[in-house]
Protein backbone atom coordinates (compact mmCIF):
# COMPACT_ATOMS: atom_id res chain seq x y z
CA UNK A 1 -21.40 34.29 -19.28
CA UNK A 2 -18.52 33.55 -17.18
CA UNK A 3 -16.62 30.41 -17.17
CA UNK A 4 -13.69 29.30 -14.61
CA UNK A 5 -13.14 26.24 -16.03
CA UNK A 6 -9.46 26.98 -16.98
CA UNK A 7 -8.89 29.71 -14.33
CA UNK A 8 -6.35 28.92 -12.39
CA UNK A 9 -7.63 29.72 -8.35
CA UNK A 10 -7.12 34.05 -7.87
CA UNK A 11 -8.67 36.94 -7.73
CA UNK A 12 -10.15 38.45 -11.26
CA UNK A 13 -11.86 41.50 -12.65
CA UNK A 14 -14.33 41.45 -15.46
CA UNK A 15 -15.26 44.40 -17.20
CA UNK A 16 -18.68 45.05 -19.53
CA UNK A 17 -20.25 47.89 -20.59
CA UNK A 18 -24.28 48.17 -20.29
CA UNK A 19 -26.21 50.30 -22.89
CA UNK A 20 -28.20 53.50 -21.48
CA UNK A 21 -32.02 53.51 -22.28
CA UNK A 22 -31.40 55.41 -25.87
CA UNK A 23 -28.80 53.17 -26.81
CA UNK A 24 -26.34 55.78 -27.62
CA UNK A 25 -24.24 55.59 -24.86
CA UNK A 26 -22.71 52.60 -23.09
CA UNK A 27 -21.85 53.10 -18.98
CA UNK A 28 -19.02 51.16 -18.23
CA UNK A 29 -18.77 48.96 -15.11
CA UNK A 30 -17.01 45.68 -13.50
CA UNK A 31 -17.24 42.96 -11.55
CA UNK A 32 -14.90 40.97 -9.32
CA UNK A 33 -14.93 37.23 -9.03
CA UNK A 34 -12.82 34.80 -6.58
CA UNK A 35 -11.76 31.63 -7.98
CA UNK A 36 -11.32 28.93 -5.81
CA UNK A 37 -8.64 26.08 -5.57
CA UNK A 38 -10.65 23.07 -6.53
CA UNK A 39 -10.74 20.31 -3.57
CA UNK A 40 -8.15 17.76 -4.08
CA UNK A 41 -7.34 15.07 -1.54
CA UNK A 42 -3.68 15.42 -1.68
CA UNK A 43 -2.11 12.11 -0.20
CA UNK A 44 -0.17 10.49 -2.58
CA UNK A 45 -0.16 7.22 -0.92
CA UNK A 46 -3.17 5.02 -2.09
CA UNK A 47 -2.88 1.70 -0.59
CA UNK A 48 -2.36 0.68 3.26
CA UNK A 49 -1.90 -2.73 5.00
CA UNK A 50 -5.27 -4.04 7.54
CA UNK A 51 -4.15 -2.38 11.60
CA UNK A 52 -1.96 0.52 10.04
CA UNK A 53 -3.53 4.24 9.76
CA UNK A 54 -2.21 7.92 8.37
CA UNK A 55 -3.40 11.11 8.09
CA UNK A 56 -5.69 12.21 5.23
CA UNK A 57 -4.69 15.77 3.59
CA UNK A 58 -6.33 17.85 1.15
CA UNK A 59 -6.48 20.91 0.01
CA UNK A 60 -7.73 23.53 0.79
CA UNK A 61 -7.85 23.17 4.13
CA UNK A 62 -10.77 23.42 7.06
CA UNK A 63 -12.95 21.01 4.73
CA UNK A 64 -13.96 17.36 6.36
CA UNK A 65 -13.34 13.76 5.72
CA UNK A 66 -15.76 10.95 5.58
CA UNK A 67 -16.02 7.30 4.83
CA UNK A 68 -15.54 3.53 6.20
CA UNK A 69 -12.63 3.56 8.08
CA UNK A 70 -12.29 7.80 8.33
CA UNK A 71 -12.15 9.22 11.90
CA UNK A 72 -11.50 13.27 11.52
CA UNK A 73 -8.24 13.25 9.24
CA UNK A 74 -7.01 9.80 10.14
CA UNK A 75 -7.62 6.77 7.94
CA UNK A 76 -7.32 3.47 9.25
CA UNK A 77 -8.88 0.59 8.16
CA UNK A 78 -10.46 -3.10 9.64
CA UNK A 79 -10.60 -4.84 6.51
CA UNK A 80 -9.54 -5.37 3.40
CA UNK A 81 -10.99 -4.27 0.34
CA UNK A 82 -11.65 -0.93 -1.86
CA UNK A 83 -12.99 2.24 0.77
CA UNK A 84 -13.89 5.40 -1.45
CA UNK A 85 -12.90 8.33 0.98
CA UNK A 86 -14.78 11.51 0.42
CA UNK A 87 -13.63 15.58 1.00
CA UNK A 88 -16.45 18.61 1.64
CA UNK A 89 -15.34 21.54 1.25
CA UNK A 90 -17.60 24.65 1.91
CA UNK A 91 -16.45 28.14 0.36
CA UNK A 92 -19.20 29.71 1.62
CA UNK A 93 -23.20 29.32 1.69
CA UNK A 94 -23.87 28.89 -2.12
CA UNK A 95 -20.32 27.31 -2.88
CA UNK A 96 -19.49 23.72 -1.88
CA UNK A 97 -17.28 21.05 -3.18
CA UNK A 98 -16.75 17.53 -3.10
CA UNK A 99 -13.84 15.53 -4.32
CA UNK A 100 -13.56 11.57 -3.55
CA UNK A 101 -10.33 9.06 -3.63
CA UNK A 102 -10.26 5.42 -3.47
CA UNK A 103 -8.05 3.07 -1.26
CA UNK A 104 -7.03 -0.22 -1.58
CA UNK A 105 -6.44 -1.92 1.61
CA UNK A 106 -4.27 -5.40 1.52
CA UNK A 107 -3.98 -7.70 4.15
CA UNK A 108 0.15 -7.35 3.85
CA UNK A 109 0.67 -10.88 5.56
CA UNK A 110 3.95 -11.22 3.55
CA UNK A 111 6.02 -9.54 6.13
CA UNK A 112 4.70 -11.15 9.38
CA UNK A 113 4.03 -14.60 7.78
CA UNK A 114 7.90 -14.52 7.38
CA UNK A 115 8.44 -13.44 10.45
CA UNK A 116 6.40 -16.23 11.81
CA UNK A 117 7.58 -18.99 9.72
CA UNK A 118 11.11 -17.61 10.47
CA UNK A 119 10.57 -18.04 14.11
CA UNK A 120 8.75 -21.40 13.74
CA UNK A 121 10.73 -23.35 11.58
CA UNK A 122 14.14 -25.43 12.79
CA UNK A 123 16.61 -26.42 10.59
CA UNK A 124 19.72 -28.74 11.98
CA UNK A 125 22.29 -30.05 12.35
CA UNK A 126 24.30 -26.76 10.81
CA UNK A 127 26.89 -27.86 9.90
CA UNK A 128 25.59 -30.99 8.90
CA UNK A 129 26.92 -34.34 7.00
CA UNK A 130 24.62 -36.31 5.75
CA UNK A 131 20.80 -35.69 6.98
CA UNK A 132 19.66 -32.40 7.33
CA UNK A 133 16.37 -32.16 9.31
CA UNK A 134 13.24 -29.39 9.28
CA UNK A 135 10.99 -28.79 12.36
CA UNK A 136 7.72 -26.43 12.37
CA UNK A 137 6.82 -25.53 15.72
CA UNK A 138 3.17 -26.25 14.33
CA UNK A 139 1.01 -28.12 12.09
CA UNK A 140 1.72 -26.93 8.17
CA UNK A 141 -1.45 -24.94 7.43
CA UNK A 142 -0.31 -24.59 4.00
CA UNK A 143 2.32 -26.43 0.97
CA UNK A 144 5.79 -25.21 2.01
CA UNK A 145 8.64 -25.86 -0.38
CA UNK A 146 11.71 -26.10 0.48
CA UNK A 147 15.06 -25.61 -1.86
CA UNK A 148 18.58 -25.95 -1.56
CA UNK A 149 21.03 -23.27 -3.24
CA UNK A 150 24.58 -23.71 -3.31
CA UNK A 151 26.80 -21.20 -3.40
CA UNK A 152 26.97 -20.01 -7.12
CA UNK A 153 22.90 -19.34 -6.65
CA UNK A 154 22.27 -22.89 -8.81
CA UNK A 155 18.90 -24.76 -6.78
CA UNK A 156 20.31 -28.01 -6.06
CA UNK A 157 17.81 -29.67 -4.73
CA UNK A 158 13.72 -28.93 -4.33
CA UNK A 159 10.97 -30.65 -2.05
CA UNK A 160 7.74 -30.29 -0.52
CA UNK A 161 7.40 -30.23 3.21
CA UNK A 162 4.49 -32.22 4.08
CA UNK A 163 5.02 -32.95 8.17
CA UNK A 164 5.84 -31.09 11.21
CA UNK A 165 9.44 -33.33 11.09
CA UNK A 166 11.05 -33.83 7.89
CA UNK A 167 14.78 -35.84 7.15
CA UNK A 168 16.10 -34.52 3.91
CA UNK A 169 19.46 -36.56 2.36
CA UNK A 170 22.17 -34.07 1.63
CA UNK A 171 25.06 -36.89 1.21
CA UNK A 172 25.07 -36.50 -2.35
CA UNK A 173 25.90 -32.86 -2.31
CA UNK A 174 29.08 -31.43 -2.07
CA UNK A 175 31.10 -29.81 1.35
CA UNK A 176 30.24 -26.26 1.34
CA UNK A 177 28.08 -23.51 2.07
CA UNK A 178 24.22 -23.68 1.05
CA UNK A 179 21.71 -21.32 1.40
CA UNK A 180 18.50 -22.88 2.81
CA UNK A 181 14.75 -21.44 1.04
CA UNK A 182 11.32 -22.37 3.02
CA UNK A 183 8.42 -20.86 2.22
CA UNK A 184 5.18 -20.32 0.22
CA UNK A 185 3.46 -17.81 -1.99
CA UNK A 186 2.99 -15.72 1.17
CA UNK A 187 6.07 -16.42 3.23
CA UNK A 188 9.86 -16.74 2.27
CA UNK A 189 12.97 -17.33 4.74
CA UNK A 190 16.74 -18.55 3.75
CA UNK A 191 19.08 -19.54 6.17
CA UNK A 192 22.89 -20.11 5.56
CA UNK A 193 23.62 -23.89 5.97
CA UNK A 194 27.38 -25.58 5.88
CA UNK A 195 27.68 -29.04 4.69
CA UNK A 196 30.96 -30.87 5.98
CA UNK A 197 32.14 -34.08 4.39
């Protein structure tokens, strides 16, 4: 019996000896035996955003790819979820292997709903004196808070934005420099605001 299961992947020579018919003598003999790299899908990188792609490796190489989302070696994804990607490799006619990793694929909105809302969103007069005023370009398809940090990083003052217009007071606050946070649990923009007195 001949076990690779802690052979490392090489080349290696096993000797026996087989009894003759009177038992007396023993003819010695070998045999050689190829062990294999086990298949291994080798990308390191196990999550992707919804739209992007990459290239699948494994090793060895010359085996094939296949799952949802798997063209040749290139992964790329149309929805979110969990895809289980699968690797055959075929040594030769009686020796095959199959090795399997599993994705997670995000919708990654956290960038471009930023960008969006960044884009969207109006904030003025800057500098301003006493009313401050925020304008979406569009309806609020979500609860957007909106906070007001001075200088030192302390939030001075916190509200919901509930319209595409809102008038926030900002005559009780001090003349300086403010930093200005809008967003949500999927979106966050500041922008620098002066207040003059």
């Amino acid at each position: 019996y001949f076990s690779t299961k802690n052979l490392a992947a090489g080349i290696y020579t096993v000797n026996y000896a087989i009894p003759n018919l009177t038992g007396c003598a023993t003819l010695p003999s070998s045999v050689v035996f190829t062990v294999n790299s086990a298949a291994a899908i080798t990308n390191t990188q196990t999550s992707i955003c919804v739209g992007e792609s990459f290239s699948l490796t494994a090793s060895p190489i010359g085996g094939t790819f296949s799952g949802v989302g798997v063209t040749g070696n290139v992964f790329s994804p149309a929805t979110t979820g969990t895809f289980n990607v699968k690797y055959d490799y075929t040594i030769n006619a009686t020796c095959s292997q199959t090795t399997s990793v599993t994705f997670t694929v995000d919708a990654c909105v956290g960038i471009s709903e930023s960008e969006k809302l960044n884009h969207s969103i109006s904030v003025y007069p800057n500098p301003a004196a006493n009313k401050l005023f925020v304008e979406m370009e569009n309806e609020l398809s979500s609860e957007i808070e909106l906070n007001l940090i001075n200088i030192d990083g302390r939030k001075v003052k916190s509200l919901r934005l509930f319209s595409k217009r809102q008038e926030i007071d900002v005559n009780e606050l001090s003349a300086g420099i403010y930093f200005v946070e809008i967003g949500n649990e999927k979106a966050l923009i500041r922008k620098k605001l002066i207040i003059t007195r």
